[in-house]
C-alpha atoms as a PDB file:
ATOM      1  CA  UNK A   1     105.098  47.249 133.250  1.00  0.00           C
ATOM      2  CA  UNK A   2     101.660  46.884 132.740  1.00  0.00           C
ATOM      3  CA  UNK A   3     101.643  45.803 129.102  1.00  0.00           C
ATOM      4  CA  UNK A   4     104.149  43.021 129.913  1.00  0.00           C
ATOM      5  CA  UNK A   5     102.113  41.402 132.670  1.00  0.00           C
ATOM      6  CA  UNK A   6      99.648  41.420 129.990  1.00  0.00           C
ATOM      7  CA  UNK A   7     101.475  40.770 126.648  1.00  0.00           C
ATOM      8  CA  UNK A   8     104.743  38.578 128.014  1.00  0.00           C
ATOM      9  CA  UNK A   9     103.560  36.611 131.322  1.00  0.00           C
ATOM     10  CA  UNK A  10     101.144  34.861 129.585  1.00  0.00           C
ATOM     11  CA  UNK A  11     103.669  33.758 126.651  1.00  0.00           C
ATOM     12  CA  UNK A  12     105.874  32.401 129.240  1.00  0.00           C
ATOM     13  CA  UNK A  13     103.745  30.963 132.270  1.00  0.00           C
ATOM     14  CA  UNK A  14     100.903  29.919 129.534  1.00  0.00           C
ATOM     15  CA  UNK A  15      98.137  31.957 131.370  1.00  0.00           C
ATOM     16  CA  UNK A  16      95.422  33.342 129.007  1.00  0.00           C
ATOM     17  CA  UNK A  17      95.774  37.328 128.770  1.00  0.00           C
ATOM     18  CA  UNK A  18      93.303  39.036 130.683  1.00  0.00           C
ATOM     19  CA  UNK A  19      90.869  40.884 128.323  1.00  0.00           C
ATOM     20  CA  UNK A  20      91.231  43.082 125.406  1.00  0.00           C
ATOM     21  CA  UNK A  21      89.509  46.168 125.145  1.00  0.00           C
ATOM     22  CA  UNK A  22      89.746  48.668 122.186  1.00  0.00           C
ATOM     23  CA  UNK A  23      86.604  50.153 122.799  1.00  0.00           C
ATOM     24  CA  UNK A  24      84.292  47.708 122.415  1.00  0.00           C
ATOM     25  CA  UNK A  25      83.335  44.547 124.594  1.00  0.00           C
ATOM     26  CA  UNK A  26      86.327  42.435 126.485  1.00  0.00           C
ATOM     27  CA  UNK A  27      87.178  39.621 124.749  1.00  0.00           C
ATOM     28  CA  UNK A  28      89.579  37.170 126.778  1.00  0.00           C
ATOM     29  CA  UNK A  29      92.475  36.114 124.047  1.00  0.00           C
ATOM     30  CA  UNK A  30      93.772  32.347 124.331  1.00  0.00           C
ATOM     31  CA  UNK A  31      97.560  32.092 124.525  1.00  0.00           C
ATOM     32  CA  UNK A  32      99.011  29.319 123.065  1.00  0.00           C
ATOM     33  CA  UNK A  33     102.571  28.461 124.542  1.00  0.00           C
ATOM     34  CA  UNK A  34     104.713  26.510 122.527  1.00  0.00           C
ATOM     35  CA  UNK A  35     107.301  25.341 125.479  1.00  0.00           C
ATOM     36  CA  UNK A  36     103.992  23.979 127.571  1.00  0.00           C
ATOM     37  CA  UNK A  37     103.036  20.484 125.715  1.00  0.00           C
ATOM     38  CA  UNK A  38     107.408  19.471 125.742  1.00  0.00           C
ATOM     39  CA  UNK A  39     107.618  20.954 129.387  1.00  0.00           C
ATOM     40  CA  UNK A  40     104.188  18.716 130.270  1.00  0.00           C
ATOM     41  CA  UNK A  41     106.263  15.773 128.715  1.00  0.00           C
ATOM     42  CA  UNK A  42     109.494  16.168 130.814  1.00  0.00           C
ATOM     43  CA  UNK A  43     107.474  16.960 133.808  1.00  0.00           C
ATOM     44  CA  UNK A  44     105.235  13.423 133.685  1.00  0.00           C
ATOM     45  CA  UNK A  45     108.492  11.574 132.658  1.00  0.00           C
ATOM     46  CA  UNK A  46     110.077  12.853 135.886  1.00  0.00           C
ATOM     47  CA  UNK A  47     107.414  12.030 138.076  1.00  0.00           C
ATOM     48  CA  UNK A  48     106.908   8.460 136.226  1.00  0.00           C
ATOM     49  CA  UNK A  49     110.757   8.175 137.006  1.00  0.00           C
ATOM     50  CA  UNK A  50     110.433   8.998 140.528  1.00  0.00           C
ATOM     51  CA  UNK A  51     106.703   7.311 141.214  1.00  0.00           C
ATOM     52  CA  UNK A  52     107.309   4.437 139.271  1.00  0.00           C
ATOM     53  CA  UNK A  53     110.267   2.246 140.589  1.00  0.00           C
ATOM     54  CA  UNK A  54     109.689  -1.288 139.681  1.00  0.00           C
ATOM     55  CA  UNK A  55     106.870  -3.680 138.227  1.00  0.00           C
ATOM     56  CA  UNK A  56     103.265  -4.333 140.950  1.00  0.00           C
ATOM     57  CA  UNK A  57     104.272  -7.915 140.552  1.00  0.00           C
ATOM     58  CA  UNK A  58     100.990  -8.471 142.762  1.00  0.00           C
ATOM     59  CA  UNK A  59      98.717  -6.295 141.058  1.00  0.00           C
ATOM     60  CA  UNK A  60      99.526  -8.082 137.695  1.00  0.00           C
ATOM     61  CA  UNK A  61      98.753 -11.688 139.373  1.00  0.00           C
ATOM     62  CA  UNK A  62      95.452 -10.512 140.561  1.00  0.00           C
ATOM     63  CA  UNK A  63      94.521  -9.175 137.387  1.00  0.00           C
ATOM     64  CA  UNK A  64      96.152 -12.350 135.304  1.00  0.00           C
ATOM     65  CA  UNK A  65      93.401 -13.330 133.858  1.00  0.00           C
ATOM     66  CA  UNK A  66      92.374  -9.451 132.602  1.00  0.00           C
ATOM     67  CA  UNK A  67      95.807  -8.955 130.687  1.00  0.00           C
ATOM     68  CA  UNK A  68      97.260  -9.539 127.735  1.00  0.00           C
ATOM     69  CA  UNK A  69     101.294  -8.605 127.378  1.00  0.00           C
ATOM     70  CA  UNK A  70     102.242  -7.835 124.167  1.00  0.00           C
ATOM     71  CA  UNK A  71     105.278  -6.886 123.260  1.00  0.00           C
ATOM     72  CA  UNK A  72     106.495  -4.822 119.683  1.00  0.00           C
ATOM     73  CA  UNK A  73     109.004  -5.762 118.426  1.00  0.00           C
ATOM     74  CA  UNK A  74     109.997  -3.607 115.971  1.00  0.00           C
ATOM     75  CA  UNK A  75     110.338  -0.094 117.243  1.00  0.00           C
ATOM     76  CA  UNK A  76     113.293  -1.011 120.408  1.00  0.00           C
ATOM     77  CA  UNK A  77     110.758   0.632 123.037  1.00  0.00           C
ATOM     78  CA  UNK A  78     111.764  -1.859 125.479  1.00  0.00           C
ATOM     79  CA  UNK A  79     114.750  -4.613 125.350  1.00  0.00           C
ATOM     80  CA  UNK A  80     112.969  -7.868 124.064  1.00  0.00           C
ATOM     81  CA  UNK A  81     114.442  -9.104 127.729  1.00  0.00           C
ATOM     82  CA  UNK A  82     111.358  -7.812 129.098  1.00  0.00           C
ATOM     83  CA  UNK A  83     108.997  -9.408 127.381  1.00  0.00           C
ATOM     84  CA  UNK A  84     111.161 -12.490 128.321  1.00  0.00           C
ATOM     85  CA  UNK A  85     110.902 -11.497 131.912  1.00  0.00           C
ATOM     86  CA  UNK A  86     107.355 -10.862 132.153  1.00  0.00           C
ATOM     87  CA  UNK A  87     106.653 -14.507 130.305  1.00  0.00           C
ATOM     88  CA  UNK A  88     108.839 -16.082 132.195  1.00  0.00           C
ATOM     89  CA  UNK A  89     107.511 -14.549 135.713  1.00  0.00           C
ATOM     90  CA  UNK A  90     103.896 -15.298 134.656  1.00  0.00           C
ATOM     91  CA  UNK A  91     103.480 -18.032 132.979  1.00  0.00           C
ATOM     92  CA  UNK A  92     100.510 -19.063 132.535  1.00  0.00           C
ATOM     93  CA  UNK A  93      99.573 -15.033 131.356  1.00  0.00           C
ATOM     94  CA  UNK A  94      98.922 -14.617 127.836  1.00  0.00           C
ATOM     95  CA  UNK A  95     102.092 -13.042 126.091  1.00  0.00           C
ATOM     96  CA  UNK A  96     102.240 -12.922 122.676  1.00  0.00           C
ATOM     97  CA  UNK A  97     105.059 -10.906 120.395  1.00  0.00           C
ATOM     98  CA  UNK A  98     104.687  -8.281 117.612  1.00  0.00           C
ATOM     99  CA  UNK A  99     104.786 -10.581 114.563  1.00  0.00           C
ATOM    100  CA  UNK A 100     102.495  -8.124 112.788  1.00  0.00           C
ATOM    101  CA  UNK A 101     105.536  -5.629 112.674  1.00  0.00           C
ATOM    102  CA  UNK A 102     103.248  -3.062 115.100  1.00  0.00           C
ATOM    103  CA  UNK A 103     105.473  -0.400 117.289  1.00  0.00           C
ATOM    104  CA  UNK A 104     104.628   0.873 120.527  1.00  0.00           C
ATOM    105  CA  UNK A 105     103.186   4.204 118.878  1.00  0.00           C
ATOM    106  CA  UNK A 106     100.750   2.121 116.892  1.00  0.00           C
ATOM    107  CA  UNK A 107      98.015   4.895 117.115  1.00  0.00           C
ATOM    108  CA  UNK A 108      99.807   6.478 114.182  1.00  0.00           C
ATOM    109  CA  UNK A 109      99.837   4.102 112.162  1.00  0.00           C
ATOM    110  CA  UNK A 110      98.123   0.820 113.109  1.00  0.00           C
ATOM    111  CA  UNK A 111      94.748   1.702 115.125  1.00  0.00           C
ATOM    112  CA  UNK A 112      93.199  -0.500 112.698  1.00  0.00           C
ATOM    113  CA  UNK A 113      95.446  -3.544 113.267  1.00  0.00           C
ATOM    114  CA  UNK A 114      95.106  -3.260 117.302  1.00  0.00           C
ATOM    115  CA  UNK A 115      91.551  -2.645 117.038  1.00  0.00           C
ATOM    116  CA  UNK A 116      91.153  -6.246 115.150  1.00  0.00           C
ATOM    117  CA  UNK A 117      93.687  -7.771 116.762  1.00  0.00           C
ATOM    118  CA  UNK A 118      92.060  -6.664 120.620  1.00  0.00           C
ATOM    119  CA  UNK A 119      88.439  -7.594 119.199  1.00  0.00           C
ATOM    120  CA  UNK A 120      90.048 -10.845 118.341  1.00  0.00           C
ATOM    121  CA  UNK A 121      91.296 -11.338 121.650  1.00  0.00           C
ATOM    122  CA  UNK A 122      87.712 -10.414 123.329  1.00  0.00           C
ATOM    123  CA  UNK A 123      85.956 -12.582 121.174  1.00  0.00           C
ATOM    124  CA  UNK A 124      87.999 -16.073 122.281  1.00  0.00           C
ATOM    125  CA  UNK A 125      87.881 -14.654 125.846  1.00  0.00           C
ATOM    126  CA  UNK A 126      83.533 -14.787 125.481  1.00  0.00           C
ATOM    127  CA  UNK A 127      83.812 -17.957 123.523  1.00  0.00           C
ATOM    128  CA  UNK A 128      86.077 -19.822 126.121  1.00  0.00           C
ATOM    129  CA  UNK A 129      84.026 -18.153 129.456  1.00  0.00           C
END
């Protein structure tokens, strides 16, 4: 019983194993759990489903003037009836659409693009304050 508190509970519950022994000095072995990073997904898209139930409307209009809404329209993220709503709500908020071809997981593959593309967006905001 002993060796599976030690060998199995920490493959399941992804708890580090206590220490090793084998005559010389304990050593404390990292477990890595496959089923923790896709069970840390599920869990923070539950609570975002049950936290999260509709847009701060009043939030966004204090911070206007801080955001930009961009929407990507490539990768079908989102329906392109949001990015309608959201222009349409705030008008006078700077929207803009994906005509670069960027998707929503643009870290992969298009750091570079967002990068120039926000630092383009910071520069007219300094030039216009």
């Amino acid at each position: 019983m002993a060796a599976f508190r030690v060998l199995v509970l920490p493959l399941v519950t992804g708890l580090r194993t206590p220490t090793v022994n084998q005559g010389g000095p304990s050593v404390a072995l990292p477990v890595w759990n496959p089923w923790r990073p896709p069970a840390n997904a599920m869990y923070m898209g539950s609570q975002e489903m049950v936290q999260v139930l509709g847009r701060d409307d009043s939030t966004i209009r204090q911070n206007l003037d801080k955001l930009i809404f961009y929407y990507g329209a490539t990768d079908q993220w989102c329906p392109v009836q949001y990015y309608h709503d959201i222009k349409g709500d705030f008008p006078t908020g700077t929207s803009g659409s994906a005509g670069r071809g960027i998707g929503h997981a643009f870290v992969l593959d298009a750091g570079r693009e967002v990068a120039a593309m926000v630092t383009e967006w910071i520069r007219d905001d300094v030039e216009n304050a």
